[in-house]
C-alpha atoms as a PDB file:
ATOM      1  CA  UNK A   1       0.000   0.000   0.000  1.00  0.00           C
ATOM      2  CA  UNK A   2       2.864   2.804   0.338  1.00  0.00           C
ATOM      3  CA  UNK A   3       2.430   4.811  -2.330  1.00  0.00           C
ATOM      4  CA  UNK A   4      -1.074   3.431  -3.479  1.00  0.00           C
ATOM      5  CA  UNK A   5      -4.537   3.050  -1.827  1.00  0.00           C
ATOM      6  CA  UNK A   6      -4.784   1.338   1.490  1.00  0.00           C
ATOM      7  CA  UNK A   7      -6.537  -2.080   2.371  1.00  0.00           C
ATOM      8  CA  UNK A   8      -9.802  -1.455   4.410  1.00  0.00           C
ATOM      9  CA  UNK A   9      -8.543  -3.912   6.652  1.00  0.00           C
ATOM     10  CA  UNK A  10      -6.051  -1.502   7.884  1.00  0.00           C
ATOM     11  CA  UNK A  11      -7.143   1.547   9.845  1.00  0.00           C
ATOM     12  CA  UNK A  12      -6.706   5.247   9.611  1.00  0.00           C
ATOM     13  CA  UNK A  13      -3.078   6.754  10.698  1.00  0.00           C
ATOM     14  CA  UNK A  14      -1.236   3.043  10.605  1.00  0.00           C
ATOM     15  CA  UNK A  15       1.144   2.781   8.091  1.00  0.00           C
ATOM     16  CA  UNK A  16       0.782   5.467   6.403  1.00  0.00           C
ATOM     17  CA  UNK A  17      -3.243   4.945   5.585  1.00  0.00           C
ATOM     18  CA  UNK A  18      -5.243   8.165   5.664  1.00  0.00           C
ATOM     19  CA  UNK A  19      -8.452   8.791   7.358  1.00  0.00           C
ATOM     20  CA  UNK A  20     -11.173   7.046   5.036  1.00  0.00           C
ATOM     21  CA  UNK A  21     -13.965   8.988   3.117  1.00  0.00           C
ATOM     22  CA  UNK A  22     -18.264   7.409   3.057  1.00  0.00           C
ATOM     23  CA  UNK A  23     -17.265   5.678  -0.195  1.00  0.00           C
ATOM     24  CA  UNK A  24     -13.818   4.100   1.876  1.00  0.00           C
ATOM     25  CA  UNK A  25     -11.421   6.056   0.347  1.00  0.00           C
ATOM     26  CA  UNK A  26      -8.861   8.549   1.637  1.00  0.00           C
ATOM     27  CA  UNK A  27     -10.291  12.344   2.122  1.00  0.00           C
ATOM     28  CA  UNK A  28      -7.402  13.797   1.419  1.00  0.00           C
ATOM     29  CA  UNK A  29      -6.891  13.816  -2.882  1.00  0.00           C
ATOM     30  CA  UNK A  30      -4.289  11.664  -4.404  1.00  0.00           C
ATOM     31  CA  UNK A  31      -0.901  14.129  -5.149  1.00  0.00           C
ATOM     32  CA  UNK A  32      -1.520  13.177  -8.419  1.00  0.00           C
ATOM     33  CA  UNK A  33      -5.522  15.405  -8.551  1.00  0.00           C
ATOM     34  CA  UNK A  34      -3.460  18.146  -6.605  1.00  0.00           C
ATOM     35  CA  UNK A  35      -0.809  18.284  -8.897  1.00  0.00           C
ATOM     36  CA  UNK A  36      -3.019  17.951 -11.613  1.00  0.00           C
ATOM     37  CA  UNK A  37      -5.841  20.939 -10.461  1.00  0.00           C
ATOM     38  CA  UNK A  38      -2.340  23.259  -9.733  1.00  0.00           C
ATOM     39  CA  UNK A  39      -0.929  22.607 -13.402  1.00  0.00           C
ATOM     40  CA  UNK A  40      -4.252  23.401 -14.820  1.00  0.00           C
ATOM     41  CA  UNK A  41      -4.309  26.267 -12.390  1.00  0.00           C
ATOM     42  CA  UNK A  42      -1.429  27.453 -13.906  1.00  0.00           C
ATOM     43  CA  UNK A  43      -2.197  27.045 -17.046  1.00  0.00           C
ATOM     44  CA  UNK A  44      -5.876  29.106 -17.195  1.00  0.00           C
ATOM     45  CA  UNK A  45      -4.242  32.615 -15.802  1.00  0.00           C
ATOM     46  CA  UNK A  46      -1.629  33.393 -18.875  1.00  0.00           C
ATOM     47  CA  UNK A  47      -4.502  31.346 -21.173  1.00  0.00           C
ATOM     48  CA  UNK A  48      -7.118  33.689 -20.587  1.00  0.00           C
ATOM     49  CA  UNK A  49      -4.605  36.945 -21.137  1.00  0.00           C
ATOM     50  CA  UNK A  50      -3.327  35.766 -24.104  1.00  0.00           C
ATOM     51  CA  UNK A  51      -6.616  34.778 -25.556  1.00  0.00           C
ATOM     52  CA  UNK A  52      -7.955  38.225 -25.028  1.00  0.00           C
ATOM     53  CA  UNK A  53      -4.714  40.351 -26.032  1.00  0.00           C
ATOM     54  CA  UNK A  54      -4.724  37.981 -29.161  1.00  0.00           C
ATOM     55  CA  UNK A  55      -8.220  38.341 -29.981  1.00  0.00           C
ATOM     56  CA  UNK A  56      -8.077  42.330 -29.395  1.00  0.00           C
ATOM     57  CA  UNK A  57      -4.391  42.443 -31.573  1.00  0.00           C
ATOM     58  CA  UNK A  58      -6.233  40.186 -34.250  1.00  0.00           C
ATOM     59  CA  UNK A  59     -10.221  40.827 -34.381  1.00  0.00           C
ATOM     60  CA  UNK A  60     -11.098  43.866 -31.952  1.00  0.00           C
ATOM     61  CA  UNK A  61      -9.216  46.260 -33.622  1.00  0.00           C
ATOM     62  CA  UNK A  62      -5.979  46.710 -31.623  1.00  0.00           C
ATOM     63  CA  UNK A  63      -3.244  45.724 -34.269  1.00  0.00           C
ATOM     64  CA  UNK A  64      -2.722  49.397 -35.572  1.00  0.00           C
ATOM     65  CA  UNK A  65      -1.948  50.060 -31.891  1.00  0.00           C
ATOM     66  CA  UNK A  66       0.390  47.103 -32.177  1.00  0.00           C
ATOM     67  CA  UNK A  67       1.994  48.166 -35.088  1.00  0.00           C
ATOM     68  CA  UNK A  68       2.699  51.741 -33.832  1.00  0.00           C
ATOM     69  CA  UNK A  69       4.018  50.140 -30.575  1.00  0.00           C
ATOM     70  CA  UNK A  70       6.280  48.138 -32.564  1.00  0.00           C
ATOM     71  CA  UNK A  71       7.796  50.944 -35.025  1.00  0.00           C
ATOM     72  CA  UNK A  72       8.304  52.984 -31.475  1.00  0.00           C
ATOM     73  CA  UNK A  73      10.277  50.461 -30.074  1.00  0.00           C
ATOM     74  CA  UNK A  74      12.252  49.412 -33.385  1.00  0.00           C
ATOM     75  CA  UNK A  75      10.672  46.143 -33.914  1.00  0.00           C
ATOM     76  CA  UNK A  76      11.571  44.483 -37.589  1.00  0.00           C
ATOM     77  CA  UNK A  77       8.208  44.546 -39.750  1.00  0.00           C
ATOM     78  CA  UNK A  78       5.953  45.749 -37.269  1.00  0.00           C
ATOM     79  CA  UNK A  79       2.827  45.305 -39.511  1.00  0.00           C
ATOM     80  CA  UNK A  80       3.928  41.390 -40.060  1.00  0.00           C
ATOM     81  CA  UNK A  81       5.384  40.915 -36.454  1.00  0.00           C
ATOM     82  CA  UNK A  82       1.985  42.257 -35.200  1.00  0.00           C
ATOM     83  CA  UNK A  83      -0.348  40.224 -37.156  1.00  0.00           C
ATOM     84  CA  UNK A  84       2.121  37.370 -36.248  1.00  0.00           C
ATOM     85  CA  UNK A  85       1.931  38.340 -32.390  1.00  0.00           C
ATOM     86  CA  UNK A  86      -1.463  38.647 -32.272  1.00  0.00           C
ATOM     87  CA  UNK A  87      -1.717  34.930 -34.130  1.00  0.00           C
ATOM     88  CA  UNK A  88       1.037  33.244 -31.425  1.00  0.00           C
ATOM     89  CA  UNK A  89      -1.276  34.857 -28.324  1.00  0.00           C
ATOM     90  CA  UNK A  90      -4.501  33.965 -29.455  1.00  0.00           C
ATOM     91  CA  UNK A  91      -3.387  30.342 -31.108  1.00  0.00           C
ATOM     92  CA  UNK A  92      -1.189  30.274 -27.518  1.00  0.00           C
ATOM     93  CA  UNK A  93      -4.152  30.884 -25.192  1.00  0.00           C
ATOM     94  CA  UNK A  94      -5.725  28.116 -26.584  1.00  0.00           C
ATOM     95  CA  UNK A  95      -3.557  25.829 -26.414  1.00  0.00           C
ATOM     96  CA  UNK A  96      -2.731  26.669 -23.301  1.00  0.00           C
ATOM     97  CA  UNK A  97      -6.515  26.552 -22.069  1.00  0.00           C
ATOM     98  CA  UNK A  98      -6.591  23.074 -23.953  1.00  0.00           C
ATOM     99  CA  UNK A  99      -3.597  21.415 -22.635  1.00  0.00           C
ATOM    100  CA  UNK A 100      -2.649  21.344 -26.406  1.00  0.00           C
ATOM    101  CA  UNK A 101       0.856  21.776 -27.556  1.00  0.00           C
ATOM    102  CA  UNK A 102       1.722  23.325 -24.497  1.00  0.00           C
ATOM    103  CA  UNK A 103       5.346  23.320 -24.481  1.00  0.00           C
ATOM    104  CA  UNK A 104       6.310  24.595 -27.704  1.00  0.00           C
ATOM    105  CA  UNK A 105       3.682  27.432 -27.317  1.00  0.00           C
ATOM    106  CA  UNK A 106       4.984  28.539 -23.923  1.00  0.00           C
ATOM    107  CA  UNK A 107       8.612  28.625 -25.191  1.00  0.00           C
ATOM    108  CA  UNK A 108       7.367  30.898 -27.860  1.00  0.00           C
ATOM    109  CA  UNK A 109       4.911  33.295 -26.043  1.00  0.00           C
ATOM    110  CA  UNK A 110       8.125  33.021 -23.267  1.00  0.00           C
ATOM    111  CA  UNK A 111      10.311  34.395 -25.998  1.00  0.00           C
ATOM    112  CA  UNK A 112       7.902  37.069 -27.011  1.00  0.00           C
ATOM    113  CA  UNK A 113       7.447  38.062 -23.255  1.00  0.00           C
ATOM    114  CA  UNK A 114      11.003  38.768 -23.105  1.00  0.00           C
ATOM    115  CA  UNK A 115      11.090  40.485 -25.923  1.00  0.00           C
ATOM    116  CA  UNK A 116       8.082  42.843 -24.712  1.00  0.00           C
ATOM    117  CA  UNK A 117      10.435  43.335 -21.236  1.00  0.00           C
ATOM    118  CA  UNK A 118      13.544  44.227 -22.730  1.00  0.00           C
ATOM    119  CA  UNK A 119      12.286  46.487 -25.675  1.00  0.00           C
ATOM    120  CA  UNK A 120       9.320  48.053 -24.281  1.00  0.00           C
ATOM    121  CA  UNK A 121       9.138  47.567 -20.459  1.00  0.00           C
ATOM    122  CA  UNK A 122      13.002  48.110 -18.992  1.00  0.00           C
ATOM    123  CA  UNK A 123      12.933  51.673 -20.771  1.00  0.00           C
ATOM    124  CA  UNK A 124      10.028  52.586 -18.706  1.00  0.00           C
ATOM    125  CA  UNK A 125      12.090  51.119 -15.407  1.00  0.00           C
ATOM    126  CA  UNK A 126      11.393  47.738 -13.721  1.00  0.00           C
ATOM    127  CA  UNK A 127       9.300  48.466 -10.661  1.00  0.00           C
ATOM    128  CA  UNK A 128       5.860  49.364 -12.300  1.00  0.00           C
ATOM    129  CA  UNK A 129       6.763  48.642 -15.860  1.00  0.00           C
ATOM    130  CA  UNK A 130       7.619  45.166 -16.485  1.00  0.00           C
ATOM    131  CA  UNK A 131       6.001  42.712 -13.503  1.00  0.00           C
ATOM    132  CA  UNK A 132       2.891  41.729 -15.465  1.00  0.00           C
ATOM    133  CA  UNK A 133       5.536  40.436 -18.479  1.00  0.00           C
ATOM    134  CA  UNK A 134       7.644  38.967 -15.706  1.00  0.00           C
ATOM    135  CA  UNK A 135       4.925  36.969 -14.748  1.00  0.00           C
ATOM    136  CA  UNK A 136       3.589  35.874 -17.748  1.00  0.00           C
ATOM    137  CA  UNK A 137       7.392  35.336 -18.386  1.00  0.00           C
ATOM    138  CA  UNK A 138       7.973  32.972 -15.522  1.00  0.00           C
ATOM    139  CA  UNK A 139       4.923  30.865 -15.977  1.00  0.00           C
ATOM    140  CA  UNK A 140       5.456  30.279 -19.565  1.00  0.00           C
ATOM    141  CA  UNK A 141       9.201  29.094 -18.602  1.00  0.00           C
ATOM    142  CA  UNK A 142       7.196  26.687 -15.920  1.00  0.00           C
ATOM    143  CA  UNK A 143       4.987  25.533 -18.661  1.00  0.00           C
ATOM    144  CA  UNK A 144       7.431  24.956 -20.821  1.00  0.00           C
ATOM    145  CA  UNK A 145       9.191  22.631 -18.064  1.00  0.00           C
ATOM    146  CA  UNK A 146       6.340  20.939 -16.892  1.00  0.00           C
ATOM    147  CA  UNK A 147       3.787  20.473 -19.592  1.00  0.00           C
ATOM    148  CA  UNK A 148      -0.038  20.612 -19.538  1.00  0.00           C
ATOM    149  CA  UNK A 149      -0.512  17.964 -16.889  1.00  0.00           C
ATOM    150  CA  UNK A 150      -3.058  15.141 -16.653  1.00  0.00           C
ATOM    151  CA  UNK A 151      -6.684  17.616 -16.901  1.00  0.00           C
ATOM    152  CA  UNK A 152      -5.703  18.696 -20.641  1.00  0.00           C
ATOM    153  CA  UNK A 153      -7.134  17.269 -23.475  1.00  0.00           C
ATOM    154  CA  UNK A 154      -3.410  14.910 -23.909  1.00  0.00           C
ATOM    155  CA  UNK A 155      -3.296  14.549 -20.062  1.00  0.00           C
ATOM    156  CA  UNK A 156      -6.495  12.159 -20.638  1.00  0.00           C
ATOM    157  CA  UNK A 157      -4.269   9.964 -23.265  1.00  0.00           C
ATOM    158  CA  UNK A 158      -1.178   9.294 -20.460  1.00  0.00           C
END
């Protein structure tokens, strides 16, 4: 039983067994349901900003904003890089609020957050300028280490 469900032969706090739920098993979630719950946790925070910034860049009108950004801050071919931004955040979000391809869309959307510190942010200073991006930043580098995790539409395949 270490590391596994308990016998009901074998009561609550001896050898390691849990107190028991109605249905026999232990109250406390497996670490696996935790772990699972935190990585999808961490996954629906940076999905849902990316979705929206996307959408706005891409469909509500916000990528002539993006492009002026971009030619401010001497981006290459803002009016591509914009329409390409916009695509990576919104195609991002939902991966990320999938479990889809999570990896290789947090390394990018990492890269891009970077990016965003260094050229746009860090001019404006670091304390009140850059800590959303450093966020966004940091959990993308987590994602991109630990993957989707089990409540994702490949977590259900593993």
């Amino acid at each position: 039983h270490p590391g596994g469900e308990c016998p009901a032969s074998i009561p609550a706090g001896i050898g390691g067994c849990t107190e028991r739920g109605a249905r026999g098993g232990p109250i406390v979630p497996p670490a696996r349901m935790v772990e699972a719950v935190g990585l999808l946790l961490l996954r629906l925070g940076p999905a849902i900003v990316f979705l929206v910034q996307g959408y706005l860049k891409v469909f509500g009108g916000h990528h002539d904003r993006t492009v002026a950004l971009f030619l401010t801050v001497n981006i290459p071919f803002p009016e591509v890089t914009a329409w390409f931004i916009g695509g990576l955040e919104l195609a991002g979000g939902l991966a990320f609020l999938l479990g889809l391809l999570v990896r290789p869309f947090a390394i990018l959307l990492a890269i891009e957050m970077a990016v965003a510190i260094y050229k746009v942010r860090l001019p404006q200073g670091f304390l009140g300028a850059s800590e959303y991006e450093m966020v966004l930043l940091l959990t993308c580098l987590a994602m991109s280490l630990l993957g989707p995790g089990r409540l994702s539409v490949i977590g259900r395949a593993h």
